[in-house]
N, C-alpha and C. Protein backbone atom coordinates (compact mmCIF):
# COMPACT_ATOMS: atom_id res chain seq x y z
N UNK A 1 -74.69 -73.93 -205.50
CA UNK A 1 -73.42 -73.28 -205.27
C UNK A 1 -73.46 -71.83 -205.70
N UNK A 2 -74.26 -71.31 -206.54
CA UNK A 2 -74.50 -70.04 -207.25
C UNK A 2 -75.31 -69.32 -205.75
N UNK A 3 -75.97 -69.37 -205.62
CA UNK A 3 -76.87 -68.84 -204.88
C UNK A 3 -75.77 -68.62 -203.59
N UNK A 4 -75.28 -69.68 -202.94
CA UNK A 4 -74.00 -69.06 -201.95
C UNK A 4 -73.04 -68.16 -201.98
N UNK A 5 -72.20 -67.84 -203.61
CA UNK A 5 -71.63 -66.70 -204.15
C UNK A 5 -72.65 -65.40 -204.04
N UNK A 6 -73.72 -65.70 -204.23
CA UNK A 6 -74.55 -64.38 -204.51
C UNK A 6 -75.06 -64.11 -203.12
N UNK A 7 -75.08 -64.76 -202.15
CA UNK A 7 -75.35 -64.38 -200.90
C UNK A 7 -74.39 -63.74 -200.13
N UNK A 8 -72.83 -64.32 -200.30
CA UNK A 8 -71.89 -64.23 -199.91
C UNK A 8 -71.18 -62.34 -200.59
N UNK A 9 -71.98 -62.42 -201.66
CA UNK A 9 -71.22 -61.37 -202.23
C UNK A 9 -71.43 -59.98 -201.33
N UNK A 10 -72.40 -59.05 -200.86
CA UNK A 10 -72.20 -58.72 -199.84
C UNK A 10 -71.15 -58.26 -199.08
N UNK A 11 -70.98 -59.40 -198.35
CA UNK A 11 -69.96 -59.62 -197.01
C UNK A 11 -68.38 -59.20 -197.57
N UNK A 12 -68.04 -60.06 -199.46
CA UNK A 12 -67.02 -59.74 -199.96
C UNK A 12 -66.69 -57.97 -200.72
N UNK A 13 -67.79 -57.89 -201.20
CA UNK A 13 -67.77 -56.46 -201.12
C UNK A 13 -67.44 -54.80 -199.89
N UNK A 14 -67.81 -55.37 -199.24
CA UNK A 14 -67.95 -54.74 -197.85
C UNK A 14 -66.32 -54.60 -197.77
N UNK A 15 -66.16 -56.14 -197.69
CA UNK A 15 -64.40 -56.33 -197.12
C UNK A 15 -63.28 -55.62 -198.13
N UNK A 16 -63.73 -55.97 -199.64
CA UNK A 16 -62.97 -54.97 -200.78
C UNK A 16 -62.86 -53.38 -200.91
N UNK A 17 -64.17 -53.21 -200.03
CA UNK A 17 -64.25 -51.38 -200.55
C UNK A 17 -63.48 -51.14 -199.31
N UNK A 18 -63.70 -51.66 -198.08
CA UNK A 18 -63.65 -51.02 -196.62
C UNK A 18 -61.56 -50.84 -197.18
N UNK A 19 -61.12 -52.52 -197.44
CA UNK A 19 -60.02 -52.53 -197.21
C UNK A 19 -58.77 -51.48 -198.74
N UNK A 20 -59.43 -51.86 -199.66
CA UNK A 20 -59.50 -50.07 -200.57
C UNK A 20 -59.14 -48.93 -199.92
N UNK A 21 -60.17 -48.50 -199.30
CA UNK A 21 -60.02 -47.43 -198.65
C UNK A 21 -59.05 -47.26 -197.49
N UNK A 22 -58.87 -48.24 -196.42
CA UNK A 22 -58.22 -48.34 -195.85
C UNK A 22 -56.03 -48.39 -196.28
N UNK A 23 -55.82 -49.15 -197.64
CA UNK A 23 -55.03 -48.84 -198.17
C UNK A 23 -54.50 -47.48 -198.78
N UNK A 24 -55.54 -46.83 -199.59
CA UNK A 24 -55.78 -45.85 -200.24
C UNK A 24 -55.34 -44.34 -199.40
N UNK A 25 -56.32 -44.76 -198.36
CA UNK A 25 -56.55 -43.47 -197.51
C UNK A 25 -55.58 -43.76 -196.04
N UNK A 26 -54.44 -44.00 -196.41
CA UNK A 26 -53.49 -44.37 -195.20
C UNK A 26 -52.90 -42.90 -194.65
N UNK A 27 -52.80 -42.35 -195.46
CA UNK A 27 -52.45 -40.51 -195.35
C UNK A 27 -53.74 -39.82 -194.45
N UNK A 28 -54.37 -39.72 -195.35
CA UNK A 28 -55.85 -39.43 -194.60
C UNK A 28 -55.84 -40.00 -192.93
N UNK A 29 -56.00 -40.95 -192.25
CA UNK A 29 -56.00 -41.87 -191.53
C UNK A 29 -55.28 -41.27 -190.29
N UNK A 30 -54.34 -41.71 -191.02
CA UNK A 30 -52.56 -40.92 -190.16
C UNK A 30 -52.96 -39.76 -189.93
N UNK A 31 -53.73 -38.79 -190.22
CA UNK A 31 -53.99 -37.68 -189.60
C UNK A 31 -54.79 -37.54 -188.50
N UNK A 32 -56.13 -38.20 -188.57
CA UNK A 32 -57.07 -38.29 -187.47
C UNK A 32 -56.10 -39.56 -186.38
N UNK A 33 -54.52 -39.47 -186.75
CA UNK A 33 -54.24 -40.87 -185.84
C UNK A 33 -54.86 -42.55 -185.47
N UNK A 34 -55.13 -42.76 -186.79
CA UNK A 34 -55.77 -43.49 -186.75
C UNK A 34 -54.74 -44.83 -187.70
N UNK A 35 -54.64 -45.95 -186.99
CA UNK A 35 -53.50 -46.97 -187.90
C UNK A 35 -54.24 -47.99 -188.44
N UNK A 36 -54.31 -47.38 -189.74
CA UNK A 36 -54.88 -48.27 -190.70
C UNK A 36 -54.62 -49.74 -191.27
N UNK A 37 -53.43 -50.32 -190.47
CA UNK A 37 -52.82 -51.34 -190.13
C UNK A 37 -53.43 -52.24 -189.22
N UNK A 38 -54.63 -51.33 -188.31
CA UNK A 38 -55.49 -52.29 -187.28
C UNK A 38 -56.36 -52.43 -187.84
N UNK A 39 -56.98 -51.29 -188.60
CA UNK A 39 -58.35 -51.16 -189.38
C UNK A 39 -58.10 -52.40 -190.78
N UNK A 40 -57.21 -52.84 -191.33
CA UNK A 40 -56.94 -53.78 -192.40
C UNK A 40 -56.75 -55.14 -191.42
N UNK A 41 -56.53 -55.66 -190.44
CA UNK A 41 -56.50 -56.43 -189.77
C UNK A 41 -58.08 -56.67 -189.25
N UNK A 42 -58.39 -55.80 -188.76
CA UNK A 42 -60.00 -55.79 -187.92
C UNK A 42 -60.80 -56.17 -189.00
N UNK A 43 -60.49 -55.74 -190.24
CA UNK A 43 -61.99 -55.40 -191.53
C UNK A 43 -61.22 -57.61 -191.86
N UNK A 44 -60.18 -58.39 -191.71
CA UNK A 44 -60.05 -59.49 -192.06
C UNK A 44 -60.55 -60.31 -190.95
N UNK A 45 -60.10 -60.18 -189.90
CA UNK A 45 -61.01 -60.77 -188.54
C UNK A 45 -62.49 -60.33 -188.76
N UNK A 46 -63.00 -59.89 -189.45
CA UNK A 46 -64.20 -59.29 -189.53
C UNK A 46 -65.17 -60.32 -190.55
N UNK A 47 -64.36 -60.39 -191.64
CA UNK A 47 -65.03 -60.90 -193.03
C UNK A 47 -64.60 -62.53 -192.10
N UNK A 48 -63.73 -63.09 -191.82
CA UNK A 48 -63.41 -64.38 -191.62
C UNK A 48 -64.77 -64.72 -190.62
N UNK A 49 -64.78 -64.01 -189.29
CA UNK A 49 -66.14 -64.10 -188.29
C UNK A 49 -67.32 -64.75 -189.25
N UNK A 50 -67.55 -63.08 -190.02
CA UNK A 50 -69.08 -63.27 -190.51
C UNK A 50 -69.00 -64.60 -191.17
N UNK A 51 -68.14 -65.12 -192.43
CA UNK A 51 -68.15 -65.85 -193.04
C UNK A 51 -68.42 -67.32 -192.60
N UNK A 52 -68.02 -67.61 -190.97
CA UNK A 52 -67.89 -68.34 -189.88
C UNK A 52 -69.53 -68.62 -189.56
N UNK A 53 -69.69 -67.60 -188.96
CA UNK A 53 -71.35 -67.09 -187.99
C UNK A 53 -71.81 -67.51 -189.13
N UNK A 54 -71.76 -66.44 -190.58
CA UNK A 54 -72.78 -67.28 -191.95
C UNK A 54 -73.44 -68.66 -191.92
N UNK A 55 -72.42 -69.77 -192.16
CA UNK A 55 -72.25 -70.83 -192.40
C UNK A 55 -73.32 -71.75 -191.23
N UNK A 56 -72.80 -71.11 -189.43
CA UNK A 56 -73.44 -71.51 -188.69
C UNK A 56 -75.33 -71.12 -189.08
N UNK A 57 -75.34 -70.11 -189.55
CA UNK A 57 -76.45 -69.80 -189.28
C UNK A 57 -77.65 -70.24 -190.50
N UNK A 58 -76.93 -70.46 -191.69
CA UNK A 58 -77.67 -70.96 -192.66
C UNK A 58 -77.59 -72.29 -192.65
N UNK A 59 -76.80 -73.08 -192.28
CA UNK A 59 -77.18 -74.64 -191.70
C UNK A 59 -77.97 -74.72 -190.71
N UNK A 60 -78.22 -73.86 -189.57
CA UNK A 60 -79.97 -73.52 -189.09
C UNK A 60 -81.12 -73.34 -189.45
N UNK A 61 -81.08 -72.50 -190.37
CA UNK A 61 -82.18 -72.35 -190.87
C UNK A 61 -82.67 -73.80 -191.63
N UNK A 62 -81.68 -74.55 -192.34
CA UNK A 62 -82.60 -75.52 -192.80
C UNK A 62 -83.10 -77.14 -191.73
N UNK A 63 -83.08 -76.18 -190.22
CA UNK A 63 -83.78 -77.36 -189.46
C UNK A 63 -85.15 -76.79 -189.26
N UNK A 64 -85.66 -77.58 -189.19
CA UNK A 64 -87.50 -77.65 -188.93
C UNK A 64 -87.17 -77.26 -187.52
N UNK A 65 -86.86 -77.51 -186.88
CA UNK A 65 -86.88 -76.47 -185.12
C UNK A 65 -86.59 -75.01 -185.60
N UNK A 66 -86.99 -74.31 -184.89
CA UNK A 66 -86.98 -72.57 -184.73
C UNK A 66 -85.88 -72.55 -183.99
N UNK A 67 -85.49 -73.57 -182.99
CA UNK A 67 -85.10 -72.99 -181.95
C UNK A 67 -83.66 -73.11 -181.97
N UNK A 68 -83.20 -74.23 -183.36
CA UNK A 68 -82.34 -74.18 -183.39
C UNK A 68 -81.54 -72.90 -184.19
N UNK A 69 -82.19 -72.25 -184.82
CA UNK A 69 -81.94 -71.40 -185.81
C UNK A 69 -81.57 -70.11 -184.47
N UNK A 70 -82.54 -69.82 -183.30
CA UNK A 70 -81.96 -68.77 -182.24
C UNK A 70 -80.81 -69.86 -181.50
N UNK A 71 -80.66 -70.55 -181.28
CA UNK A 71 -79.37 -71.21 -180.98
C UNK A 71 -78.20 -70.53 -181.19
N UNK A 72 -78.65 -70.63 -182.57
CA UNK A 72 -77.26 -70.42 -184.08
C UNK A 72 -76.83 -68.84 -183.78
N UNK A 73 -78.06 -67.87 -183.68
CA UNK A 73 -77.46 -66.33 -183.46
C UNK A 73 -77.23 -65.78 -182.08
N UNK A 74 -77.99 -66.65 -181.07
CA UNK A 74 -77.25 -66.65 -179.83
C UNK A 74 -75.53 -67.25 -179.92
N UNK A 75 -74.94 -68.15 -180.44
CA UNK A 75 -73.56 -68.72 -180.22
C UNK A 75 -72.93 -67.62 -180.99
N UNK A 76 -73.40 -67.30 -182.50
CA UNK A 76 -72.66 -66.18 -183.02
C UNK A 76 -72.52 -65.16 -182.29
N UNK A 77 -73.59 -64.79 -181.94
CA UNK A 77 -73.09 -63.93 -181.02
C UNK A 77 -72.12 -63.68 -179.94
N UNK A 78 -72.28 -65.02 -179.25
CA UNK A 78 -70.83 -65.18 -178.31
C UNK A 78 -69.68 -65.75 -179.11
N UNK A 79 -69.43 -65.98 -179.94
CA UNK A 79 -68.27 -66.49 -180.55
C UNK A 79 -68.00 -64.69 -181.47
N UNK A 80 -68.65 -63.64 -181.57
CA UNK A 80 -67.84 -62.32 -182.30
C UNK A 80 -67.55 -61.81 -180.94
N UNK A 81 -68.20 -61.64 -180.15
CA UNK A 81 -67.84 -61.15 -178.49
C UNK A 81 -66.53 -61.90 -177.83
N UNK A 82 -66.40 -63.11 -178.07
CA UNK A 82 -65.23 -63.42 -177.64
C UNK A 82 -63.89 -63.60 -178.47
N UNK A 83 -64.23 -63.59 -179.61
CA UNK A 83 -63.06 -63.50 -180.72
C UNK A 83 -63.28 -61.48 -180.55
N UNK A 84 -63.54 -60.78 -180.63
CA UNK A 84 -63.68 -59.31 -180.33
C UNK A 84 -62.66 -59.10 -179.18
N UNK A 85 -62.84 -59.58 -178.09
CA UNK A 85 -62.27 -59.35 -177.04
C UNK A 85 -61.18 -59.97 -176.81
N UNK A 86 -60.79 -61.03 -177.29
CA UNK A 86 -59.51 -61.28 -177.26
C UNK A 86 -58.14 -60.94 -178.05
N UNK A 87 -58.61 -60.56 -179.49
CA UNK A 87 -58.48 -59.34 -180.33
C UNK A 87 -57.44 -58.25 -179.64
N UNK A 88 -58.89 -57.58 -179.21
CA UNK A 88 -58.27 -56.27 -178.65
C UNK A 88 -57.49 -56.44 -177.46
N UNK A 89 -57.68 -57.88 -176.90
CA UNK A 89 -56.54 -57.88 -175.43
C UNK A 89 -55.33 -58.40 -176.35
N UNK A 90 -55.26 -58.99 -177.30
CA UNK A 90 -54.10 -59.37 -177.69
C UNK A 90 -53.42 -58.02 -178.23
N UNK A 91 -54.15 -57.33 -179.14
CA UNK A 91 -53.38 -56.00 -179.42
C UNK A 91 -53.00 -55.40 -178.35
N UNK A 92 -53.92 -54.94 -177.68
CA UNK A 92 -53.76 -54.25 -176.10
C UNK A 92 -52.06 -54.51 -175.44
N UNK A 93 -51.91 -56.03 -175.25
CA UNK A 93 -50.63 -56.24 -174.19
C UNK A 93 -49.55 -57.03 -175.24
N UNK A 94 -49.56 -56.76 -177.07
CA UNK A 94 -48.45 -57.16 -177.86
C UNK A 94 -48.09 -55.68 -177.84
N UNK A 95 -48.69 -54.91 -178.39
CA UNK A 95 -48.27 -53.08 -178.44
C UNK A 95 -48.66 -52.11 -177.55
N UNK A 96 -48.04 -52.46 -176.43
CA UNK A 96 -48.56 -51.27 -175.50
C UNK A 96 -48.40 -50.01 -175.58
N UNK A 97 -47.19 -49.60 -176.49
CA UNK A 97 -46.86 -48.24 -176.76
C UNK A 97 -47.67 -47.73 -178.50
N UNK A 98 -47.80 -48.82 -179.15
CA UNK A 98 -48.83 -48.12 -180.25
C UNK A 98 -49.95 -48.05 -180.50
N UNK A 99 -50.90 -48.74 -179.04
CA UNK A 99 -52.27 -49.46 -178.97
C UNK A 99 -53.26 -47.65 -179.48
N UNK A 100 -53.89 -47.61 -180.02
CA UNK A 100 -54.56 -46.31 -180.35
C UNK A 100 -56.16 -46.89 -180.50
N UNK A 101 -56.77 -46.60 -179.36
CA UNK A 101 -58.34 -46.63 -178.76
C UNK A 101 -58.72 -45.94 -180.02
N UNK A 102 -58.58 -44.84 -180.74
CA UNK A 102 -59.21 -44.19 -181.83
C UNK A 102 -59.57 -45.32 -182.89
N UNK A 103 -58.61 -46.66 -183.33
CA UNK A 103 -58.46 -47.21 -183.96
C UNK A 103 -59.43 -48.36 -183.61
N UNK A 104 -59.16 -48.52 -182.32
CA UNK A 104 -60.21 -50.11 -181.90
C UNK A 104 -61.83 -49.49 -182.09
N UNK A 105 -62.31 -47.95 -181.69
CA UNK A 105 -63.37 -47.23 -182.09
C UNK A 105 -63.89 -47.69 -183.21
N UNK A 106 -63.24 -47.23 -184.44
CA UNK A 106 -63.19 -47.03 -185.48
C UNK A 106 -63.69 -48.61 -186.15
N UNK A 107 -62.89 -49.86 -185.88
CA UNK A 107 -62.48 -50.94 -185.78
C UNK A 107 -64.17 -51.44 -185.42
N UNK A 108 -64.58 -51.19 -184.29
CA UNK A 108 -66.13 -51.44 -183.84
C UNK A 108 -67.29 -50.71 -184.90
N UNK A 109 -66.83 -49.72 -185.43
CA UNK A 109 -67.59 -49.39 -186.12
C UNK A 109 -68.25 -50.43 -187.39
N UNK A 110 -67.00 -50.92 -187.96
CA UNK A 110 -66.56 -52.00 -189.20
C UNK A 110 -67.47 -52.89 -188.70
N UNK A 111 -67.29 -53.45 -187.04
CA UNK A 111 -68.05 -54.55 -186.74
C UNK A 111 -69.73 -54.28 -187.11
N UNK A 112 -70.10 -53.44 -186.88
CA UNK A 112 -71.42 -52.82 -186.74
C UNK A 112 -72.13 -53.00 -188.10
N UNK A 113 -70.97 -52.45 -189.40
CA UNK A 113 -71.62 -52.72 -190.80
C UNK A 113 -71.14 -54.20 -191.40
N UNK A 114 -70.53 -54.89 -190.67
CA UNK A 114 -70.29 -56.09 -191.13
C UNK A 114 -71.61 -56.96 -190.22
N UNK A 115 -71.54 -56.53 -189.35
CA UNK A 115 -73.66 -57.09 -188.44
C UNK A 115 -74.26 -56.42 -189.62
N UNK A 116 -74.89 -55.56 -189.82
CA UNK A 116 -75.79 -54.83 -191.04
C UNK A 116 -76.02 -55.82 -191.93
N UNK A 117 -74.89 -56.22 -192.79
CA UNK A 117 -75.19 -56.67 -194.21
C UNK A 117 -75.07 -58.28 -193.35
N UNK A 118 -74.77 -58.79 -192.75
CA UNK A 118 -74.50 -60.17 -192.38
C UNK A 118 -76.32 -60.42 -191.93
N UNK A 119 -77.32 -59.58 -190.91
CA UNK A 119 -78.35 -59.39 -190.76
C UNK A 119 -79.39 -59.33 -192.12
N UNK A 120 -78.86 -58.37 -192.70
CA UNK A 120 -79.69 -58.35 -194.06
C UNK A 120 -79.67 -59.67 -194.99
N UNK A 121 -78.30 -60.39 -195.41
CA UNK A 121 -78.14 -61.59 -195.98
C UNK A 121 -79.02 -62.83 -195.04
N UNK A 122 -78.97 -62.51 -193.81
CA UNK A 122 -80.02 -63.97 -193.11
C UNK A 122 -81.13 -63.77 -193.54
N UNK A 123 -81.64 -62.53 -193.38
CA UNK A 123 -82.91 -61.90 -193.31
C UNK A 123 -83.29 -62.82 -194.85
N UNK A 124 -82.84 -62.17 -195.83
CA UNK A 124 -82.95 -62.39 -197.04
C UNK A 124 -83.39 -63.93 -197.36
N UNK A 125 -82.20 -64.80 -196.91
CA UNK A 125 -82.20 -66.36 -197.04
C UNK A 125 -82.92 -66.65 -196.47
N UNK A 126 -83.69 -66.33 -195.28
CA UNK A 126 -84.68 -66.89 -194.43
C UNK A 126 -86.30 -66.48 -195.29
N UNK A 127 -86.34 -65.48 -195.51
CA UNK A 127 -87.36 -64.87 -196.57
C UNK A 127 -87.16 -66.53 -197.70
N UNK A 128 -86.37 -66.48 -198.59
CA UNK A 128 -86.17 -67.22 -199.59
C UNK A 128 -86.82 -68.76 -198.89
N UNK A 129 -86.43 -69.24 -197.93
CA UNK A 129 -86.36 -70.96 -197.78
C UNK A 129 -87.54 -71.01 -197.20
N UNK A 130 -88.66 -69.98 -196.51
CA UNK A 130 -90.08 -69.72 -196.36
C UNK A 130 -90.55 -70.03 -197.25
N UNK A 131 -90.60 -69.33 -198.34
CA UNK A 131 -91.57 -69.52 -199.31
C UNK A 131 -91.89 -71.09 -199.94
């Protein structure tokens, strides 16, 4: 159970500083027009995903098939692509007058370093259950 906190920590960090800042720097934000209200929503759809995909993907790794383990990051993959996209169609046609593309940008970016460290943590555990 230790070793899952310490893998996990990461992903929770990421989500504490991003959403920090995102509170913090709401002034800031509001200037480049940017609603830090999507960006605190996106960075929780974000941590919930990875935490999701995680789970799938380290119960892969401990099968003796390979193939199930590319299984596991092929479906993650379509399960952030389609939770992604329905996301932004749901924002898209609930707020049509406050929808701000700067924000869903911005929003993809988050996705990108939440792949980073979610990549690095497999990487890591897969290294570990090799040996």
């Amino acid at each position: 159970m230790n070793t899952n906190k310490k893998l996990l920590l990461p992903l929770i960090l990421v989500f504490v500083i991003l959403n920090a800042f995102f509170i913090s720097g709401k002034h800031l934000l509001s200037k480049w027009n940017i609603d830090n209200n999507v960006l605190i929503v996106a960075n929780c759809l974000f941590l919930l995903i990875a935490l999701v995909t995680f789970s799938l993907q380290k119960k892969a790794l401990q099968n003796k098939n390979p193939n199930v383990f590319i299984r596991s990051i092929m479906g993650s993959v379509m399960i952030k692509m389609f939770v992604v996209l329905v996301a932004i169609g749901i924002y898209r046609f609930a707020f049509p007058a406050q929808f701000s593309k700067i924000s869903v940008f911005v929003a993809m970016f988050i996705y990108l370093i939440y792949l980073a460290v979610e990549v690095k943590v497999i990487l890591k555990l897969n290294k570990s259950s090799n040996v």
